[in-house]
C-alpha atoms as a PDB file:
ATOM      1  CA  UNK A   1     -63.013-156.580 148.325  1.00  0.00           C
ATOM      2  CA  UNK A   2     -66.082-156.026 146.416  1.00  0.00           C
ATOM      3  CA  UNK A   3     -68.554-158.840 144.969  1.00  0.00           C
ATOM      4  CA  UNK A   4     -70.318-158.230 141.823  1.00  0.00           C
ATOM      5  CA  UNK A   5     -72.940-160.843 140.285  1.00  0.00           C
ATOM      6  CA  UNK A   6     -73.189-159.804 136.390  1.00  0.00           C
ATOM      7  CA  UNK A   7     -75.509-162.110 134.047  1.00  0.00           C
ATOM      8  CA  UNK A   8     -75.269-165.318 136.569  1.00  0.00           C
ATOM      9  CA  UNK A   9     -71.021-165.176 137.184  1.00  0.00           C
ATOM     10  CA  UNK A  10     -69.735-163.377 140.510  1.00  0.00           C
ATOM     11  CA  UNK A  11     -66.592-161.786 140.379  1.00  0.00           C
ATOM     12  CA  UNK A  12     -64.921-160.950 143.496  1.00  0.00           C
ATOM     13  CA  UNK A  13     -62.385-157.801 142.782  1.00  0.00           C
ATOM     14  CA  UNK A  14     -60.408-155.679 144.858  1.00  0.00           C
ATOM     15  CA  UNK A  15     -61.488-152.228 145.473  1.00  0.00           C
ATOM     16  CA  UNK A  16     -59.001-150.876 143.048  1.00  0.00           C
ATOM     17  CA  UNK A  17     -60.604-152.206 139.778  1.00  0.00           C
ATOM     18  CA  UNK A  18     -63.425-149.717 137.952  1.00  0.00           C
ATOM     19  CA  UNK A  19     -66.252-152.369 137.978  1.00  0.00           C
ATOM     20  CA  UNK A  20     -67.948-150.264 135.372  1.00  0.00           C
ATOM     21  CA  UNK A  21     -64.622-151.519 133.030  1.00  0.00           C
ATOM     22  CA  UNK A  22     -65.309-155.394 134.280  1.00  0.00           C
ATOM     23  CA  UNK A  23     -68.801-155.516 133.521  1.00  0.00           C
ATOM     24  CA  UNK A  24     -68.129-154.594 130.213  1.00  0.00           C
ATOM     25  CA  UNK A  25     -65.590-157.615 129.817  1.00  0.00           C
ATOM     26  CA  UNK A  26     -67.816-159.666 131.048  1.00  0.00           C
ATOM     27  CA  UNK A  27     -70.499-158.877 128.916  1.00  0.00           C
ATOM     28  CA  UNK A  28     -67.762-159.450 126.004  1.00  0.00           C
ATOM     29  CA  UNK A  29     -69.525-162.027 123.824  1.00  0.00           C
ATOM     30  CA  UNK A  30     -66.842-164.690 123.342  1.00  0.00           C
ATOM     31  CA  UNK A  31     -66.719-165.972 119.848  1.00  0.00           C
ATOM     32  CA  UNK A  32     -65.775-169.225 118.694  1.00  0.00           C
ATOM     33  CA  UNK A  33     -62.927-170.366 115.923  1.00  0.00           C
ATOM     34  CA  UNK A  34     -65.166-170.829 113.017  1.00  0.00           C
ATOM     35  CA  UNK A  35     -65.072-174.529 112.060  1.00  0.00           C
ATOM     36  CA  UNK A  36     -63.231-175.139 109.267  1.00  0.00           C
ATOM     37  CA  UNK A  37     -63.964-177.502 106.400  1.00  0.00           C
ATOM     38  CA  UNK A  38     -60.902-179.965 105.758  1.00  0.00           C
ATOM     39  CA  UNK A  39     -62.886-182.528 103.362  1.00  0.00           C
ATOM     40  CA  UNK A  40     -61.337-181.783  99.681  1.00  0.00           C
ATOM     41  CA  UNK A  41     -63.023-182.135  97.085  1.00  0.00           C
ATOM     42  CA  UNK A  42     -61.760-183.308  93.386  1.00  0.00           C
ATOM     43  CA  UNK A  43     -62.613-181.170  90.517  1.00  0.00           C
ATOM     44  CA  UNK A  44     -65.002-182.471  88.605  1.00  0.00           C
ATOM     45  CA  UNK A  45     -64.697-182.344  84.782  1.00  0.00           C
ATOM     46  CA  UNK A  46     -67.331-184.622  83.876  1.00  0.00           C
ATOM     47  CA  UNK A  47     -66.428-188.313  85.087  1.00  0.00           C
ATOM     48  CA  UNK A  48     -69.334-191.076  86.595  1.00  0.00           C
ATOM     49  CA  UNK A  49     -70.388-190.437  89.665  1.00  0.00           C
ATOM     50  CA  UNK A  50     -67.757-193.286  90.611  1.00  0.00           C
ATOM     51  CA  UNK A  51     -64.719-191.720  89.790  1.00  0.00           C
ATOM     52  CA  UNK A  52     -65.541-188.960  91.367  1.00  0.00           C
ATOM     53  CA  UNK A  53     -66.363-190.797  94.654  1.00  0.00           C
ATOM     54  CA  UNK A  54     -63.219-193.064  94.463  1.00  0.00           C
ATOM     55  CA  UNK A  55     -61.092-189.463  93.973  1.00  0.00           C
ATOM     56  CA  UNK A  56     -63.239-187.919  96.979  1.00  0.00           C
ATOM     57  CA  UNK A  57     -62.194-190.984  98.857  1.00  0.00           C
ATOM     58  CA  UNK A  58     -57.984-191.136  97.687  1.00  0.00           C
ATOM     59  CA  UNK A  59     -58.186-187.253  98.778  1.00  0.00           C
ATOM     60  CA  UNK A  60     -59.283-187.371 101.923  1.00  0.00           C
ATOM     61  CA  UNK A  61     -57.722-190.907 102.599  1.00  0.00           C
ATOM     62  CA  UNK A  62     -60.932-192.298 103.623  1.00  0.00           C
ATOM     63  CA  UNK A  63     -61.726-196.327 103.361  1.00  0.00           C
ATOM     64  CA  UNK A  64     -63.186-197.164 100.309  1.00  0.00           C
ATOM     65  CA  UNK A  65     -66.537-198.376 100.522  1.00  0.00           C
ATOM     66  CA  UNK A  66     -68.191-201.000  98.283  1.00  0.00           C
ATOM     67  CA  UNK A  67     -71.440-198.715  97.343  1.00  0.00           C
ATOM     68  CA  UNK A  68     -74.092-201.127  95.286  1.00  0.00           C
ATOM     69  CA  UNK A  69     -75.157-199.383  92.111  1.00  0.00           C
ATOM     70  CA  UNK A  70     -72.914-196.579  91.492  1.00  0.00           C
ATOM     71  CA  UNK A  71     -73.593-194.799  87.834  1.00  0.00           C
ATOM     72  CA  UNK A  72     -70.531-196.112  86.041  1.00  0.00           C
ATOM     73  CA  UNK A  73     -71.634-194.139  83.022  1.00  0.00           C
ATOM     74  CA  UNK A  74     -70.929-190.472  82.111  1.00  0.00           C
ATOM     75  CA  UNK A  75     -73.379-188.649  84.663  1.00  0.00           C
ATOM     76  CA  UNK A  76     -76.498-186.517  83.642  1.00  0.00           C
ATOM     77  CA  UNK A  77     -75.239-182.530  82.865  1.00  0.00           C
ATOM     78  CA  UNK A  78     -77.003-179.101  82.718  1.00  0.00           C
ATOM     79  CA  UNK A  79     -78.295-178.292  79.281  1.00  0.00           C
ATOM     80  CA  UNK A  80     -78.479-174.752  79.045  1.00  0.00           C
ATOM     81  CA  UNK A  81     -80.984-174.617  76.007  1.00  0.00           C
ATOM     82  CA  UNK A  82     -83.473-175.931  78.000  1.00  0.00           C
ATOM     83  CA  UNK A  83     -85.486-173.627  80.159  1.00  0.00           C
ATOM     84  CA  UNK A  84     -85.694-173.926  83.778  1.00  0.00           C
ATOM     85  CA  UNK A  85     -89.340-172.420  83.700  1.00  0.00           C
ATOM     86  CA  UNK A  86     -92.048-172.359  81.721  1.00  0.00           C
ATOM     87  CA  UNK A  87     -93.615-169.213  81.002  1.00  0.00           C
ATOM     88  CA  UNK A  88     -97.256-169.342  80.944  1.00  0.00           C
ATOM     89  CA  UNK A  89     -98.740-166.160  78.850  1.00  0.00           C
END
């Protein structure tokens, strides 16, 4: 039997096992199951801002939630023929 102490675990093997081979599994970085995102969103296609929270809400069966002073009118959009920047000459 042979005790080997690698990075703070001790492994206790039989004299038959290559310890070069087990160090290298137990440097082995284990990696974790990336967490995956079940919320689903709706698609928005230019609603108020309280539609599209009531849809979030019926699609991922959550409680609806009296929020105080949701926009109930059409919501503010992009307009591309504005610039984002100014350029200064």
């Amino acid at each position: 039997m042979q005790i080997i102490n690698i990075d703070g675990t001790t492994f206790t093997i039989k004299n038959e096992r290559d310890p070069i081979a087990l160090a290298a599994l137990a440097r082995k970085k284990i990696r974790k199951p990336a967490f995956k995102d079940i919320r689903k969103f709706p698609v928005y296609i230019g609603q108020t801002t309280a539609a599209y929270i009531r849809q979030f809400e019926h699609r991922n069966f959550l409680v609806s939630i009296p929020y105080d002073n949701l926009n109930d009118i059409g919501t503010a959009q992009y307009d591309p023929t504005i610039p984002l920047v100014e350029i200064l000459c």
